[in-house]
C-alpha atoms as a PDB file:
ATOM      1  CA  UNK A   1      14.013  91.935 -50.485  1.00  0.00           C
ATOM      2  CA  UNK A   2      16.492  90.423 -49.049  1.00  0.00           C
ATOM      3  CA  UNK A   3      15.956  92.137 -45.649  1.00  0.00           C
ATOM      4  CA  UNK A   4      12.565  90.652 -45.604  1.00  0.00           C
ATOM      5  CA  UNK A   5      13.410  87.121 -46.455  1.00  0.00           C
ATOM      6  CA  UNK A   6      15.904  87.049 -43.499  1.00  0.00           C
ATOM      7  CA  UNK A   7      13.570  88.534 -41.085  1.00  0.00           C
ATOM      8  CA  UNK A   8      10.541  85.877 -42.686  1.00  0.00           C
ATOM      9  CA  UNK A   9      13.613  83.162 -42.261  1.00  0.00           C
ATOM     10  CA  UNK A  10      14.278  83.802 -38.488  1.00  0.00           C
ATOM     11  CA  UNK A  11      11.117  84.665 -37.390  1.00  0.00           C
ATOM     12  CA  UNK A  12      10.275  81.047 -38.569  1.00  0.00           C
ATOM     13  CA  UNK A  13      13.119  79.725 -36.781  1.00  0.00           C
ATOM     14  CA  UNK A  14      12.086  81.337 -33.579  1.00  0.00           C
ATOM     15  CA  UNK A  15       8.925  80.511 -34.182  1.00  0.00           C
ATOM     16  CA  UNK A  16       9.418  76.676 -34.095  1.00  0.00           C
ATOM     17  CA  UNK A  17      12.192  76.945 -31.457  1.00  0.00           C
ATOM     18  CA  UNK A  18       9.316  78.532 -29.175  1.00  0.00           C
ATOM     19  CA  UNK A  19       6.784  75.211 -30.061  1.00  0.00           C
ATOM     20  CA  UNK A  20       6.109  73.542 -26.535  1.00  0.00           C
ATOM     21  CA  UNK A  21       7.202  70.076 -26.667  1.00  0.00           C
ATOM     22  CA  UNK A  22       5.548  67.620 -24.496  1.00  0.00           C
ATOM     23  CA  UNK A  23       8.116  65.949 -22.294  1.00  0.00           C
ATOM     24  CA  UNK A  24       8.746  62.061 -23.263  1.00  0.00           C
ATOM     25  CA  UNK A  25       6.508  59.903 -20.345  1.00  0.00           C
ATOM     26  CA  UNK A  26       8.818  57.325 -18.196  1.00  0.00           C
ATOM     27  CA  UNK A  27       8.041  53.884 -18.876  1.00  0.00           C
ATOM     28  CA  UNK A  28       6.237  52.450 -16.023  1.00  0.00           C
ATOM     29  CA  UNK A  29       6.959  48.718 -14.944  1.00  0.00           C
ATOM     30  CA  UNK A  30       5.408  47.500 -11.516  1.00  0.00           C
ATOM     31  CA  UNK A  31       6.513  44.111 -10.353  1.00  0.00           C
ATOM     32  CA  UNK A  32       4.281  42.610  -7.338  1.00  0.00           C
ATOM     33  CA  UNK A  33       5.588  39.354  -5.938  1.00  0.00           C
ATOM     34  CA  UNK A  34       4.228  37.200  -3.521  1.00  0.00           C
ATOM     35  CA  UNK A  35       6.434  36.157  -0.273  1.00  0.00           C
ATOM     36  CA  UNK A  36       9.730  37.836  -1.390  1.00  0.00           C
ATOM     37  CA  UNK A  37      11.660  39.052   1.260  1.00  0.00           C
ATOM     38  CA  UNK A  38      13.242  42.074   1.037  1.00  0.00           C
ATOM     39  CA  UNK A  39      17.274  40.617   0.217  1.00  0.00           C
ATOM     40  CA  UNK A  40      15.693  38.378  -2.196  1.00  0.00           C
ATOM     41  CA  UNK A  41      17.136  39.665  -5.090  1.00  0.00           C
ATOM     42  CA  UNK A  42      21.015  40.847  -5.822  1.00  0.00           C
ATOM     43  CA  UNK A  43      20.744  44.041  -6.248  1.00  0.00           C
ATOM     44  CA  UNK A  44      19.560  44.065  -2.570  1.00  0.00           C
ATOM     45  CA  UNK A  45      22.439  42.138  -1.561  1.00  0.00           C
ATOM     46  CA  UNK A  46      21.322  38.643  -2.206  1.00  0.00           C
ATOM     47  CA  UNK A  47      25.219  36.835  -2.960  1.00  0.00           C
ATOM     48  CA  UNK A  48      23.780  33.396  -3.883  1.00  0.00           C
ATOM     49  CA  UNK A  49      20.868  34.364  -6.477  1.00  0.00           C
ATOM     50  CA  UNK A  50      22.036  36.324  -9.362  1.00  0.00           C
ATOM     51  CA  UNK A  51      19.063  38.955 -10.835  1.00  0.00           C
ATOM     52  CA  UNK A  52      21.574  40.672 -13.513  1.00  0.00           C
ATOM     53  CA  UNK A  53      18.095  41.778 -15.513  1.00  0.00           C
ATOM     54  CA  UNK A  54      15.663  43.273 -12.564  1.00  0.00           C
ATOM     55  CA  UNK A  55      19.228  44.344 -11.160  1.00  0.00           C
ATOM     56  CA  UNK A  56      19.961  46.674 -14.798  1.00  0.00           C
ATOM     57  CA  UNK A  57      15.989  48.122 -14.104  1.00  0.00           C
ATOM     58  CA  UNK A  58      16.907  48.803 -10.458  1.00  0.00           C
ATOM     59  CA  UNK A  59      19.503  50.751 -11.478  1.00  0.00           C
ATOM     60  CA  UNK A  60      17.959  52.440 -15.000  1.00  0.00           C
ATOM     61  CA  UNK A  61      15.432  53.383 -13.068  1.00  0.00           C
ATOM     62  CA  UNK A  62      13.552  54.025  -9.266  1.00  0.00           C
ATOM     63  CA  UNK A  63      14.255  51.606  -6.599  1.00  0.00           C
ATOM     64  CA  UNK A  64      11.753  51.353  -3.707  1.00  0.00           C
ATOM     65  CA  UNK A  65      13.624  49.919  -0.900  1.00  0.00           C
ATOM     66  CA  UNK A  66      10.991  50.989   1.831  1.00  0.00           C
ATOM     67  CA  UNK A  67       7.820  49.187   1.409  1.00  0.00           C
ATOM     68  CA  UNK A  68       4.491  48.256   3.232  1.00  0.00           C
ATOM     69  CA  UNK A  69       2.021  46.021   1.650  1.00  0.00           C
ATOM     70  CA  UNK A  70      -1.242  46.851   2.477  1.00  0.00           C
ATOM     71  CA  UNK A  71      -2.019  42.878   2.816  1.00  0.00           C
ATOM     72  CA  UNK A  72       0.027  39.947   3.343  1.00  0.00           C
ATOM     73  CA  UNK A  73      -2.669  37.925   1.252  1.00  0.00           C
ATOM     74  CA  UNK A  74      -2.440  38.191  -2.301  1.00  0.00           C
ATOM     75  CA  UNK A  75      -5.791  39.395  -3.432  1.00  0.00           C
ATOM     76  CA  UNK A  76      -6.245  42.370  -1.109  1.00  0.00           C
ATOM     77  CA  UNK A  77      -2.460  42.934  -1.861  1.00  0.00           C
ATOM     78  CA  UNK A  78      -3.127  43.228  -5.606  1.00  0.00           C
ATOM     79  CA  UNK A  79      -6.169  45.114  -4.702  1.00  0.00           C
ATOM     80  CA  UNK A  80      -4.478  47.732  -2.870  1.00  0.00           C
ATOM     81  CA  UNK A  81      -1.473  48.180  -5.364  1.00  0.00           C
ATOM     82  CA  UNK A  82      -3.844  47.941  -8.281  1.00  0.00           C
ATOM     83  CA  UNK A  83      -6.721  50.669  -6.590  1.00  0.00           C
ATOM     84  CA  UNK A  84      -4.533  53.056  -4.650  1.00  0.00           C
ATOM     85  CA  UNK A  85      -7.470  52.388  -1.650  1.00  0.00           C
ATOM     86  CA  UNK A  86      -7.933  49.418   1.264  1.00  0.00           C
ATOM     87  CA  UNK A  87      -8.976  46.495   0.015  1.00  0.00           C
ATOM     88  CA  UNK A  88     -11.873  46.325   2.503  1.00  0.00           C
ATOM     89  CA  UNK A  89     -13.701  48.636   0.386  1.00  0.00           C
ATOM     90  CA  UNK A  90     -14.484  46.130  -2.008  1.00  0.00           C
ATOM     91  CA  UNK A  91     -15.109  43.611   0.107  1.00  0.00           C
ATOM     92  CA  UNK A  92     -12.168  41.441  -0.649  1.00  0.00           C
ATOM     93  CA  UNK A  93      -9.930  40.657   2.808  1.00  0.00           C
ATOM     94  CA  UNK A  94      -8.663  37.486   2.285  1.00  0.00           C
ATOM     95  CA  UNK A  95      -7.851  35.167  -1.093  1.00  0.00           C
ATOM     96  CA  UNK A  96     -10.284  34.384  -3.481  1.00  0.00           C
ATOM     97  CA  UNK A  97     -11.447  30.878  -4.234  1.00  0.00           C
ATOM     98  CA  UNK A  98     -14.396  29.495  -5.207  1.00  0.00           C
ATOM     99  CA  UNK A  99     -17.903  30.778  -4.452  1.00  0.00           C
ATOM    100  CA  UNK A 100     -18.984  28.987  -1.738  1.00  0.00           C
ATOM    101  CA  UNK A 101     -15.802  29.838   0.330  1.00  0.00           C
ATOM    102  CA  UNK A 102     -16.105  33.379  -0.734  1.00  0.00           C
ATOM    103  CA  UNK A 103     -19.930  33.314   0.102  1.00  0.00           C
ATOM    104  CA  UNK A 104     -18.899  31.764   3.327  1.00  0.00           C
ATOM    105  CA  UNK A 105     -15.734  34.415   4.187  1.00  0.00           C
ATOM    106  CA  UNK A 106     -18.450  37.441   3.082  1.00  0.00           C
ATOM    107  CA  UNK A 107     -15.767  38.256   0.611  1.00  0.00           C
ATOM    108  CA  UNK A 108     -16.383  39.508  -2.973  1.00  0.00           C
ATOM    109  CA  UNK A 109     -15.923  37.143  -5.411  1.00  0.00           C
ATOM    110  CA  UNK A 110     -14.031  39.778  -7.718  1.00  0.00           C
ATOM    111  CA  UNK A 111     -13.126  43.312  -7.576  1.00  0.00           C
ATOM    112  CA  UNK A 112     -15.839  45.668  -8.709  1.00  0.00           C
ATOM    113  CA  UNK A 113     -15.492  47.150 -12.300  1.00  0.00           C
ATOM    114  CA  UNK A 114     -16.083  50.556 -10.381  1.00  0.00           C
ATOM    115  CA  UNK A 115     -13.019  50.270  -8.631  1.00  0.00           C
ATOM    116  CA  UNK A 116     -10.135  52.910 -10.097  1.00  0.00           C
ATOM    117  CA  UNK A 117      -7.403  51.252 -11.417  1.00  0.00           C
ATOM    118  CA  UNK A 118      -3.904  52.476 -11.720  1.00  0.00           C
ATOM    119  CA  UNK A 119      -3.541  50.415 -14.981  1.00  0.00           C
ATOM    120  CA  UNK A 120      -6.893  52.763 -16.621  1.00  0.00           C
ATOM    121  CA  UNK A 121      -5.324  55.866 -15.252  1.00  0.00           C
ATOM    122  CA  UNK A 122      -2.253  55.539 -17.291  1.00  0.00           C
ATOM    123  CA  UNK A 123      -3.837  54.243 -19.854  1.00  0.00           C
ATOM    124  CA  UNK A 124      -6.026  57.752 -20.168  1.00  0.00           C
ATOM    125  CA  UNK A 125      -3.229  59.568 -19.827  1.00  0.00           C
ATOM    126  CA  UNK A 126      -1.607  58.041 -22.626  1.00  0.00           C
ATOM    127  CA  UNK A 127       0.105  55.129 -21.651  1.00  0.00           C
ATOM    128  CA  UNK A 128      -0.247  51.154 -23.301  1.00  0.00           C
ATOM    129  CA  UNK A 129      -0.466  49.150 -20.483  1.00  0.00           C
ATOM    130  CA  UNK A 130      -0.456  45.729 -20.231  1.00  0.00           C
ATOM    131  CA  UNK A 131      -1.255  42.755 -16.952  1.00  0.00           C
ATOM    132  CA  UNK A 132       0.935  39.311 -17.201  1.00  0.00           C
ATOM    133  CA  UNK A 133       1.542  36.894 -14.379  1.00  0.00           C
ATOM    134  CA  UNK A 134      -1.060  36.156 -11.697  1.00  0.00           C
ATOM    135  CA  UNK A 135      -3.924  38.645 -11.481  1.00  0.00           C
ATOM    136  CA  UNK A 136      -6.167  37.048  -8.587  1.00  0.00           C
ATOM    137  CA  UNK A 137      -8.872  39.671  -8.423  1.00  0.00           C
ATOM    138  CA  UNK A 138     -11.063  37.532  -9.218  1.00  0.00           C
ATOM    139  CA  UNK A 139     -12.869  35.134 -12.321  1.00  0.00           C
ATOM    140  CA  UNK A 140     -11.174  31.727 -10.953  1.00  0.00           C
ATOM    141  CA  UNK A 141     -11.747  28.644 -10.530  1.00  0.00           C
ATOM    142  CA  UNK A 142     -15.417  28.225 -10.553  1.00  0.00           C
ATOM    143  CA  UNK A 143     -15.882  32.175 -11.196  1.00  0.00           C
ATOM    144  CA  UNK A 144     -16.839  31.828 -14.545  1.00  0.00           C
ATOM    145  CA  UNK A 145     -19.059  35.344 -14.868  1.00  0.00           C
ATOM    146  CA  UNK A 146     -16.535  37.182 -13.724  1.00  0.00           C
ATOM    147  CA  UNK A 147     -15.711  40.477 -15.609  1.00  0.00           C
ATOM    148  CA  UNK A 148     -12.530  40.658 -17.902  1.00  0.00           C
ATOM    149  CA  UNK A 149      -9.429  41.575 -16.730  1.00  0.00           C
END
């Protein structure tokens, strides 16, 4: 009997020690800033401006010091970082504004809901996500049936 309840009591402990466990996701936090040059912040080597809080992330986590924006306009910029493709796909090259300069440019005037988003791919796979700050895909200023973020 008590042969048995050792061998039940083990093979139990084996048993869970064999359970897969998923591994714990990273947190993901993008930051995309407008006309910051690359020694803007100190824990690039900027001396005068102090970042002690995005220089702690820097260093908790991956630093890209290497980097190519796709635009050096902020709506195709967003666009690219948000989709993973050229903004020229969906038809949005330059800023957007209101619709009769964005009827005039031939630009969209916001990014199609077909698009894929980085933000809805993480969000499948698991992740809350969340947009704050400037977003400038479109729905502004006199864009008022835009869709929702």
């Amino acid at each position: 009997m008590k042969k048995s309840f050792f061998l039940l009591i083990s093979l139990t402990f084996l048993y869970s020690c064999s359970k897969d466990i998923e591994p714990k996701k990273p947190n993901i936090i993008l930051i995309f800033i407008d006309d910051m040059g690359w020694a803007d912040l100190s824990c690039f080597g900027n001396n005068d401006a102090k970042t002690p809080n995005i220089d702690k992330l820097a260093s908790e986590g991956i630093s890209f010091e290497q980097f190519y924006v796709n635009s050096p306009i902020c709506s195709p910029s967003r666009v690219a970082i948000s989709t993973g493709t050229y903004p020229q796909r969906w038809n949005i090259t330059s800023y957007l504004a209101h619709q009769k300069k964005n009827e005039k440019r031939s630009i969209a005037n916001w990014l199609d809901t077909s698009a894929p988003m980085l933000a809805r791919s993480l969000n499948n796979s698991g992740y809350t996500t969340g947009h704050f700050g400037k977003w400038h895909m479109g729905g502004q200023r006199d864009v008022d049936n835009a869709p929702y973020i």
